[in-house]
C-alpha atoms as a PDB file:
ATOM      1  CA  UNK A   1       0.000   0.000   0.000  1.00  0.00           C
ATOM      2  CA  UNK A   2       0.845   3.406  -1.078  1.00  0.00           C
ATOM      3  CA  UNK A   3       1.906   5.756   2.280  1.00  0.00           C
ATOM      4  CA  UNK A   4       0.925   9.204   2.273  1.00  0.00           C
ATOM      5  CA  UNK A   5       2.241  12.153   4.147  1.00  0.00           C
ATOM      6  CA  UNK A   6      -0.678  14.604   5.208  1.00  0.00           C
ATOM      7  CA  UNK A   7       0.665  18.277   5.668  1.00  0.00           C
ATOM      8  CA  UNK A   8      -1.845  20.137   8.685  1.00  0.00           C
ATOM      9  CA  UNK A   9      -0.784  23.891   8.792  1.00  0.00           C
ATOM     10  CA  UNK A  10      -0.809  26.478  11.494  1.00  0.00           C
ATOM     11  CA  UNK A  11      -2.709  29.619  11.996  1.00  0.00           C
ATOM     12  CA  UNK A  12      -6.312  30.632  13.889  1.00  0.00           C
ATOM     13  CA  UNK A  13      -9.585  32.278  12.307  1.00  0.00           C
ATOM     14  CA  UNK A  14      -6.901  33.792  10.130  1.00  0.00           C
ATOM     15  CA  UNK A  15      -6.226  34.161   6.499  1.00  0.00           C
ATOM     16  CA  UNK A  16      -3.405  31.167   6.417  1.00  0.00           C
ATOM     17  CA  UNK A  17      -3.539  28.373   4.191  1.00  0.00           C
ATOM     18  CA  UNK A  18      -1.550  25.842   3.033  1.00  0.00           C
ATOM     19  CA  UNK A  19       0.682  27.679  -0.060  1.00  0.00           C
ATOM     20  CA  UNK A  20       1.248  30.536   2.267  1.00  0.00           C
ATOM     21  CA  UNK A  21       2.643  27.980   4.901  1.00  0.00           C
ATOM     22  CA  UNK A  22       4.095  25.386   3.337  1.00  0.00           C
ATOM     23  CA  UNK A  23       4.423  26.197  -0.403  1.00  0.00           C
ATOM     24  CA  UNK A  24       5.771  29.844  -0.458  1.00  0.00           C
ATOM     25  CA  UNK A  25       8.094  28.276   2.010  1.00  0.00           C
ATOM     26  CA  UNK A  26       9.725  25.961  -0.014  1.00  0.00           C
ATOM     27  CA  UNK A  27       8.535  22.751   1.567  1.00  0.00           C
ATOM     28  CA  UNK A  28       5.724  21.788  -0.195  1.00  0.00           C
ATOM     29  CA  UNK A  29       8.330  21.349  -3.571  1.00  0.00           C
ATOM     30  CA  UNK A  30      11.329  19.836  -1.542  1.00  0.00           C
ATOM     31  CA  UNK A  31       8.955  17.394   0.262  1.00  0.00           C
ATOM     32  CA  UNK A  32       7.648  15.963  -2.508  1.00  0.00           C
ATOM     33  CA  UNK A  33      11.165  16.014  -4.593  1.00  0.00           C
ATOM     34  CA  UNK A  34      12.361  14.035  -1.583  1.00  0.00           C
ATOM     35  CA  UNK A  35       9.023  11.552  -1.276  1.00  0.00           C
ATOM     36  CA  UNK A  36       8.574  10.689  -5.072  1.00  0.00           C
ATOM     37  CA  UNK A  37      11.394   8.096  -5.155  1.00  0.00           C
ATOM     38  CA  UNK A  38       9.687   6.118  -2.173  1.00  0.00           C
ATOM     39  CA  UNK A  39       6.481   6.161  -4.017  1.00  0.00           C
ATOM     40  CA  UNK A  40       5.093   8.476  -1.220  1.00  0.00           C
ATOM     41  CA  UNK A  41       1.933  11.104  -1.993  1.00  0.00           C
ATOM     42  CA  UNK A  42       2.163  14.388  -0.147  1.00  0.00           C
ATOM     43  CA  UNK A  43      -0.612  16.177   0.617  1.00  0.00           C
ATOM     44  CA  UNK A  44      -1.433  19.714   1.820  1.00  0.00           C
ATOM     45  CA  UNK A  45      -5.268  20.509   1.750  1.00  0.00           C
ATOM     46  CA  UNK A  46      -6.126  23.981   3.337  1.00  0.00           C
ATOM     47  CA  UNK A  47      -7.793  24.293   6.673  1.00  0.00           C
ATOM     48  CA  UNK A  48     -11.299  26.175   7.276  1.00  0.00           C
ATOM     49  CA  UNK A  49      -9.781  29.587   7.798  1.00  0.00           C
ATOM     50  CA  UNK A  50     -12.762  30.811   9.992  1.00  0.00           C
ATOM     51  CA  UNK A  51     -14.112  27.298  11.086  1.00  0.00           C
ATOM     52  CA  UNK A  52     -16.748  27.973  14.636  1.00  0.00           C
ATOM     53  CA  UNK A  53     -15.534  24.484  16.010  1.00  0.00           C
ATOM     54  CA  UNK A  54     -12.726  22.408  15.899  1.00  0.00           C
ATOM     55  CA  UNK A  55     -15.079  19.486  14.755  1.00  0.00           C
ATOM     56  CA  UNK A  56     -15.792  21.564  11.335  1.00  0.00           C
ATOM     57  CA  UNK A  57     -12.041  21.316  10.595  1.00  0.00           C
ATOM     58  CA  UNK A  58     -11.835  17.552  11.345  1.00  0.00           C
ATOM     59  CA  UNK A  59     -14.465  16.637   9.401  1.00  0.00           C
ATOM     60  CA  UNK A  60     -13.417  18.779   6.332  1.00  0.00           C
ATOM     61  CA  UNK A  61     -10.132  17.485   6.206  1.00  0.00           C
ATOM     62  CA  UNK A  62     -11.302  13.943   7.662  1.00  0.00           C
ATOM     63  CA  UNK A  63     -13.034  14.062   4.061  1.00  0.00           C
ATOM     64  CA  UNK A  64      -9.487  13.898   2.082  1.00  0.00           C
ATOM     65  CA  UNK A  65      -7.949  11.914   4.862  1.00  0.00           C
ATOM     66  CA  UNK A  66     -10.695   8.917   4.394  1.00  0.00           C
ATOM     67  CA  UNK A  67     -10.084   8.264   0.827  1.00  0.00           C
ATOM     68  CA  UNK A  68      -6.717   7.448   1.605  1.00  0.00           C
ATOM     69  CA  UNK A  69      -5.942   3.075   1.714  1.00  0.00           C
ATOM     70  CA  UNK A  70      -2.341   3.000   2.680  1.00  0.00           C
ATOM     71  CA  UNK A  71      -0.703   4.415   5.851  1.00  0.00           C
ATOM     72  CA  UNK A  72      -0.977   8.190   6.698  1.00  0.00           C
ATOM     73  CA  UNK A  73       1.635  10.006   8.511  1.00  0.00           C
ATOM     74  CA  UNK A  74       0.248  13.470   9.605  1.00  0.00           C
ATOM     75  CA  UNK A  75       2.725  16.358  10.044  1.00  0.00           C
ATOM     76  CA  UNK A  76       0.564  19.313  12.124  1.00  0.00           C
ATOM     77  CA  UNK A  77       2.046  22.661  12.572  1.00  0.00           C
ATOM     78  CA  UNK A  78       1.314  25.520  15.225  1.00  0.00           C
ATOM     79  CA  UNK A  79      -2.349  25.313  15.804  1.00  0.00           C
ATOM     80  CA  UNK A  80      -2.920  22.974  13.192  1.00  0.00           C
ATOM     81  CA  UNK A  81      -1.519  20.160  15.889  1.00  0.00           C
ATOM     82  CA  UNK A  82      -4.711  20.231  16.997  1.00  0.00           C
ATOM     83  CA  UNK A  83      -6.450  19.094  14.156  1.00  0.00           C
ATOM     84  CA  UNK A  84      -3.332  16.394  13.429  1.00  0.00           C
ATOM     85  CA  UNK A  85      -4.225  15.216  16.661  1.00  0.00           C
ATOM     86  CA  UNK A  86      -8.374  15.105  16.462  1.00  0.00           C
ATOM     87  CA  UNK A  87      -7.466  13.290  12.880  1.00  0.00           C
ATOM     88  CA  UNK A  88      -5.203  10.766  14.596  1.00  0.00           C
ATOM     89  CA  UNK A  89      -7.652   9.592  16.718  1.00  0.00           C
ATOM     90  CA  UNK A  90     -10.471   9.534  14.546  1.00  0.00           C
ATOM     91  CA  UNK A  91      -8.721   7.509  12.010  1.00  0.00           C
ATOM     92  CA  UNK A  92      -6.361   4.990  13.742  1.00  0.00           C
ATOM     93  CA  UNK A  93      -7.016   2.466  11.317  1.00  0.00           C
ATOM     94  CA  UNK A  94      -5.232   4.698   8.959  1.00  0.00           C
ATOM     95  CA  UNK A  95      -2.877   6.860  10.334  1.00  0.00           C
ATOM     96  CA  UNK A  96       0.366   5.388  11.838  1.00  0.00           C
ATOM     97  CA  UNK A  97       2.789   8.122  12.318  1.00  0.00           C
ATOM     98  CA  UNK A  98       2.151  12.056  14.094  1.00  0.00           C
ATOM     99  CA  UNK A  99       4.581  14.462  14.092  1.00  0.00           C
ATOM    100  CA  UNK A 100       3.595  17.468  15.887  1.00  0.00           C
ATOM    101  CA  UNK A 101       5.870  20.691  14.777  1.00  0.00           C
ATOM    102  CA  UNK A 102       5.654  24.229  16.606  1.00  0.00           C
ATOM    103  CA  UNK A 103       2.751  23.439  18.597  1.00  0.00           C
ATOM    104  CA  UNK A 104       0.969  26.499  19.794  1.00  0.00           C
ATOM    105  CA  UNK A 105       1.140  26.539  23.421  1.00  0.00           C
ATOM    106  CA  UNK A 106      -2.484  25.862  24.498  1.00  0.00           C
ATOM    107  CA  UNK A 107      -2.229  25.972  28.630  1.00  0.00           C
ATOM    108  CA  UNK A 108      -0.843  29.708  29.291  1.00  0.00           C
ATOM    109  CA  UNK A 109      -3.359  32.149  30.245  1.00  0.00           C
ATOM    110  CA  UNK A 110      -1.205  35.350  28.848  1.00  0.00           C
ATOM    111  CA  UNK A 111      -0.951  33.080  25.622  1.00  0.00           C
ATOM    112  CA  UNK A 112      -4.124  32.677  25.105  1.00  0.00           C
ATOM    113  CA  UNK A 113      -5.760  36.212  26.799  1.00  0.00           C
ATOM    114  CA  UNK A 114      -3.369  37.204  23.319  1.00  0.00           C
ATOM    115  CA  UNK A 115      -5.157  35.047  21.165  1.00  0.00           C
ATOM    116  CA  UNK A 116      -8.530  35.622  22.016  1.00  0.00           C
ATOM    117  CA  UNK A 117      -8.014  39.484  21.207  1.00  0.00           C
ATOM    118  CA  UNK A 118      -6.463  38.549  17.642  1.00  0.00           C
ATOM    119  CA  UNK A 119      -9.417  36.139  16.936  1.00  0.00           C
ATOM    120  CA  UNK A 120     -12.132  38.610  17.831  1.00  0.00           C
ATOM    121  CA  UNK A 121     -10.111  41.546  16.186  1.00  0.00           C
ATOM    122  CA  UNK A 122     -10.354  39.359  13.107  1.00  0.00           C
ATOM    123  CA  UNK A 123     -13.911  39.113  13.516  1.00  0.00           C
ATOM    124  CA  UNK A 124     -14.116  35.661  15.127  1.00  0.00           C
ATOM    125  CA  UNK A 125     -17.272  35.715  17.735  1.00  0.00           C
ATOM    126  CA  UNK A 126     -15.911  36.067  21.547  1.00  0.00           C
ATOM    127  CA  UNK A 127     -17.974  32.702  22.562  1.00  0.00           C
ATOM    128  CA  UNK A 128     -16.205  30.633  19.307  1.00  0.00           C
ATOM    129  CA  UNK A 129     -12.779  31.948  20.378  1.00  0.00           C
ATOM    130  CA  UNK A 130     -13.728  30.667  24.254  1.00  0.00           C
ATOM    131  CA  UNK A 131     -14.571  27.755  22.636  1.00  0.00           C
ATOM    132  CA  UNK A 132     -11.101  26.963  19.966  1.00  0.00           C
ATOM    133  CA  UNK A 133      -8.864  28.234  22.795  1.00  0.00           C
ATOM    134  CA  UNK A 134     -10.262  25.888  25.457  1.00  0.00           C
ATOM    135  CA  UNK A 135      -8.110  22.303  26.173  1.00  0.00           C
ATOM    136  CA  UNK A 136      -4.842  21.431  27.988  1.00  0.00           C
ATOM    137  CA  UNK A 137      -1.670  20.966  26.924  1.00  0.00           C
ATOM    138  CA  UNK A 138      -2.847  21.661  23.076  1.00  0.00           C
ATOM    139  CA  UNK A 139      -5.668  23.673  22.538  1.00  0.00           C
ATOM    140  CA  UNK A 140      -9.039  21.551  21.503  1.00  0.00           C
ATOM    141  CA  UNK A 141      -7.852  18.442  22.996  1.00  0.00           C
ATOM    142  CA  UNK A 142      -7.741  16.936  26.562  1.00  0.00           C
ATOM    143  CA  UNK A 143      -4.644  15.804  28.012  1.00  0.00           C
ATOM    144  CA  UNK A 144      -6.524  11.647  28.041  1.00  0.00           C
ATOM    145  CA  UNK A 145      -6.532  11.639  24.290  1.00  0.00           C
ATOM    146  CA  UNK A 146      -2.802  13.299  24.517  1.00  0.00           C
ATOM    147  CA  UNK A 147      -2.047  10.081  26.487  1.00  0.00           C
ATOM    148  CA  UNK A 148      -3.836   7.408  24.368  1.00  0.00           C
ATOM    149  CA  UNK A 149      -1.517   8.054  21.092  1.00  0.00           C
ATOM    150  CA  UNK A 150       0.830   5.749  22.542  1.00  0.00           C
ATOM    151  CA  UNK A 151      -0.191   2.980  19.772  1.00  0.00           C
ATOM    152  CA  UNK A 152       1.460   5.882  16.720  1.00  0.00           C
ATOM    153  CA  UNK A 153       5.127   6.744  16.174  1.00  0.00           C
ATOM    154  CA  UNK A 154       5.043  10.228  17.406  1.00  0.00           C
ATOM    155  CA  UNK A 155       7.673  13.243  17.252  1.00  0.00           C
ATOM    156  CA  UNK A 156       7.509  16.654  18.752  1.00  0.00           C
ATOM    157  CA  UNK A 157       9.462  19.451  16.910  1.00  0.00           C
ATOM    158  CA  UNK A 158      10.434  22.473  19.067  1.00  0.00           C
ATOM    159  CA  UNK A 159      10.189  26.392  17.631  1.00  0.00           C
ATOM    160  CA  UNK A 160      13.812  27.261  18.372  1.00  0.00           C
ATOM    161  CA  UNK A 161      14.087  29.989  19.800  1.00  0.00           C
ATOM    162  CA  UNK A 162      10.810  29.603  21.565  1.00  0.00           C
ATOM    163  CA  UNK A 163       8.373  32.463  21.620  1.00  0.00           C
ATOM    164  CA  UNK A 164       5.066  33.637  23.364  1.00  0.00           C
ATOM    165  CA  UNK A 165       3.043  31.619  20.863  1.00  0.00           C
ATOM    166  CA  UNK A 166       5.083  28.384  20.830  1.00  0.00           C
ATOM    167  CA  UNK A 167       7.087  27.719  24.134  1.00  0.00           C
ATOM    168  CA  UNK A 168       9.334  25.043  25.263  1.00  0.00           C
ATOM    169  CA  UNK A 169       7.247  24.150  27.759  1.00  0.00           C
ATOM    170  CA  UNK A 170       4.272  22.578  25.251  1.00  0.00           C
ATOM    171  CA  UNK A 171       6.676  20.887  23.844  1.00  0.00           C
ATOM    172  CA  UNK A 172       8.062  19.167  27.135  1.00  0.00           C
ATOM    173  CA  UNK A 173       4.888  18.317  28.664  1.00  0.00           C
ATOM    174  CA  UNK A 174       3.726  16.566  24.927  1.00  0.00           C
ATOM    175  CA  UNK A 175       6.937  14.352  25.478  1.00  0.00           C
ATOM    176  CA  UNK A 176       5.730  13.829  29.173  1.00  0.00           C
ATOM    177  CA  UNK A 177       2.531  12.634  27.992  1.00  0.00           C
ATOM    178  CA  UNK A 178       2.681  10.624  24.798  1.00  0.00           C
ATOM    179  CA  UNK A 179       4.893   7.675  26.061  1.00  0.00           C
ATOM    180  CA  UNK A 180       7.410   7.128  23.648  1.00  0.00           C
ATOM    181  CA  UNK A 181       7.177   9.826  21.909  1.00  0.00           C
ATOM    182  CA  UNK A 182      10.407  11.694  21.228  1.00  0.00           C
ATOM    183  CA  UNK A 183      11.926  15.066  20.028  1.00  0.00           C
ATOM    184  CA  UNK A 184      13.094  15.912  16.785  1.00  0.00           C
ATOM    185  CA  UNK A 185      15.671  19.328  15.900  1.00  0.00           C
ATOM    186  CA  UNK A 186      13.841  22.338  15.927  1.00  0.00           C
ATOM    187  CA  UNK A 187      14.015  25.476  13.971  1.00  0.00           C
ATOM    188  CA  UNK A 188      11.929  28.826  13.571  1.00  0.00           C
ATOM    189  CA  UNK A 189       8.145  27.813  12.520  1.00  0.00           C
ATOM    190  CA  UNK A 190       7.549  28.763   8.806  1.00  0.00           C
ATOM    191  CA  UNK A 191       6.554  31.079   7.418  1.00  0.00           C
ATOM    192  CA  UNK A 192       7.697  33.585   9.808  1.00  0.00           C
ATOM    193  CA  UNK A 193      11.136  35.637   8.603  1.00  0.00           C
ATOM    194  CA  UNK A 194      13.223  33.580  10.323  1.00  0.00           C
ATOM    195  CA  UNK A 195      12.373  31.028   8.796  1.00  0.00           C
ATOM    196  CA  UNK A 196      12.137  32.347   5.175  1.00  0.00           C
ATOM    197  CA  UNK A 197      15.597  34.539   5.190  1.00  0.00           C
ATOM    198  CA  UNK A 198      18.195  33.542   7.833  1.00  0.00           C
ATOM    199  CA  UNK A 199      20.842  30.622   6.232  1.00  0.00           C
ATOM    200  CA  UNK A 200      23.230  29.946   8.944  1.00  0.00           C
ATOM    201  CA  UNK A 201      21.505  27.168   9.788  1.00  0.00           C
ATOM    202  CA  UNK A 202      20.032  26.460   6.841  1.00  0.00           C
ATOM    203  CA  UNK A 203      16.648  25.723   8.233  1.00  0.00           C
ATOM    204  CA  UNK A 204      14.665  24.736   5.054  1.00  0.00           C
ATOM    205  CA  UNK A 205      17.200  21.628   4.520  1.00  0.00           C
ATOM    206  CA  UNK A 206      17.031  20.471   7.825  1.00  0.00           C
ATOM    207  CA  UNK A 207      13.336  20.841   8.098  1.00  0.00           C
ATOM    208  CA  UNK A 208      12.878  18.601   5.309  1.00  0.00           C
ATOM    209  CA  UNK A 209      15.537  15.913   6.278  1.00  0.00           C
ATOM    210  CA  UNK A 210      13.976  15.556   9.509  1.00  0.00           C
ATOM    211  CA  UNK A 211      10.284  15.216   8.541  1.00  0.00           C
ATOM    212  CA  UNK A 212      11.458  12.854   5.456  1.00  0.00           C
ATOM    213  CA  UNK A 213      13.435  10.678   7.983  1.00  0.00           C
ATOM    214  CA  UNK A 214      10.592  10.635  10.472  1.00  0.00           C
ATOM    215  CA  UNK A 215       7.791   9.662   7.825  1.00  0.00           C
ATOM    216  CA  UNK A 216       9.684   6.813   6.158  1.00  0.00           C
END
């Protein structure tokens, strides 16, 4: 059976999608350059941008993720490790491998006081913000369905340097949770500046060698 790697990008009740994260970025093109010779299929459908619930993201993208036969390995990003997690355990007759990259620190009051003014600024309704910001260690999900992807391969991949939106700490109490789960290198979360324009370390390259060498 064909594998297929399932790209879940960041942002929240915002105007990202999926060529602004991961195609303008370079990694849509080097990811699949990389994948074709395994026979791999990358995928990187766009998120709702304004969705009211988590749910209506999980089952728009459950949609594309259902037709798939062979293995899925989801790689979430930011926010969008939300939704990698919600489609992990929806589908865990399909998907095999998580890797969660950047993920938005969900269990910080200041963190999310921040968000919540963005959101509604942006025109998201005060009660639907309450509602996306509300979980535990990620945002939408309980810290019990953290703990019960112990039957998936998962990775955690730190923002380095951490920042107000994505800090270390998320990332050490995912490793605390998922048993087994370890941590991958780390680099600026795409597609902020740092990412696009610094090249000492060459971030894109070593971006894409670690999610290749985690999803095969």
């Amino acid at each position: 059976m064909t594998a297929s790697v399932f790209l879940v990008h960041g942002g929240l009740w915002d105007a990202m999608d999926a060529e602004a994260f991961w195609g303008t970025t370079g990694i849509i093109d080097g990811l699949s350059a990389a994948l074709a010779p395994e026979g791999m299929e990358l995928l990187a459908p766009d998120r709702p941008q304004r969705a009211s619930a988590w749910d209506v993201e999980v089952a728009a993208l459950g949609e594309q993720l259902a037709k798939r036969s062979g293995p899925v390995r989801i790689v979430g990003a930011s926010n969008g490790c939300t939704v990698a997690v919600l489609l992990a355990l929806r589908f865990p007759e399909l998907v095999d491998r998580l890797l969660l990259a950047w993920p938005a620190t969900g269990d910080d009051a200041a963190a999310n006081e921040r968000a919540h003014a963005g959101m509604v600024n942006r025109g998201c309704p005060p009660a639907a913000a309450d509602e996306l910001l509300a979980g535990g260690i990620l945002r939408g999900v309980s810290d019990a369905e953290l703990a019960s992807l112990t039957r998936i391969r998962v990775a955690v991949l730190p923002s380095v340097p951490e920042n107000p939106s994505h800090q270390r700490k998320t990332v050490d109490a995912l490793l605390r949770s998922i048993r087994g789960s370890r941590e991958l290198a780390g680099c600026p979360e795409p597609p902020t500046p740092a990412f696009r324009t610094r090249n000492d370390p060459p971030y894109l390259d070593q971006l894409l060698r670690t999610i290749v060498e985690f999803v095969n």
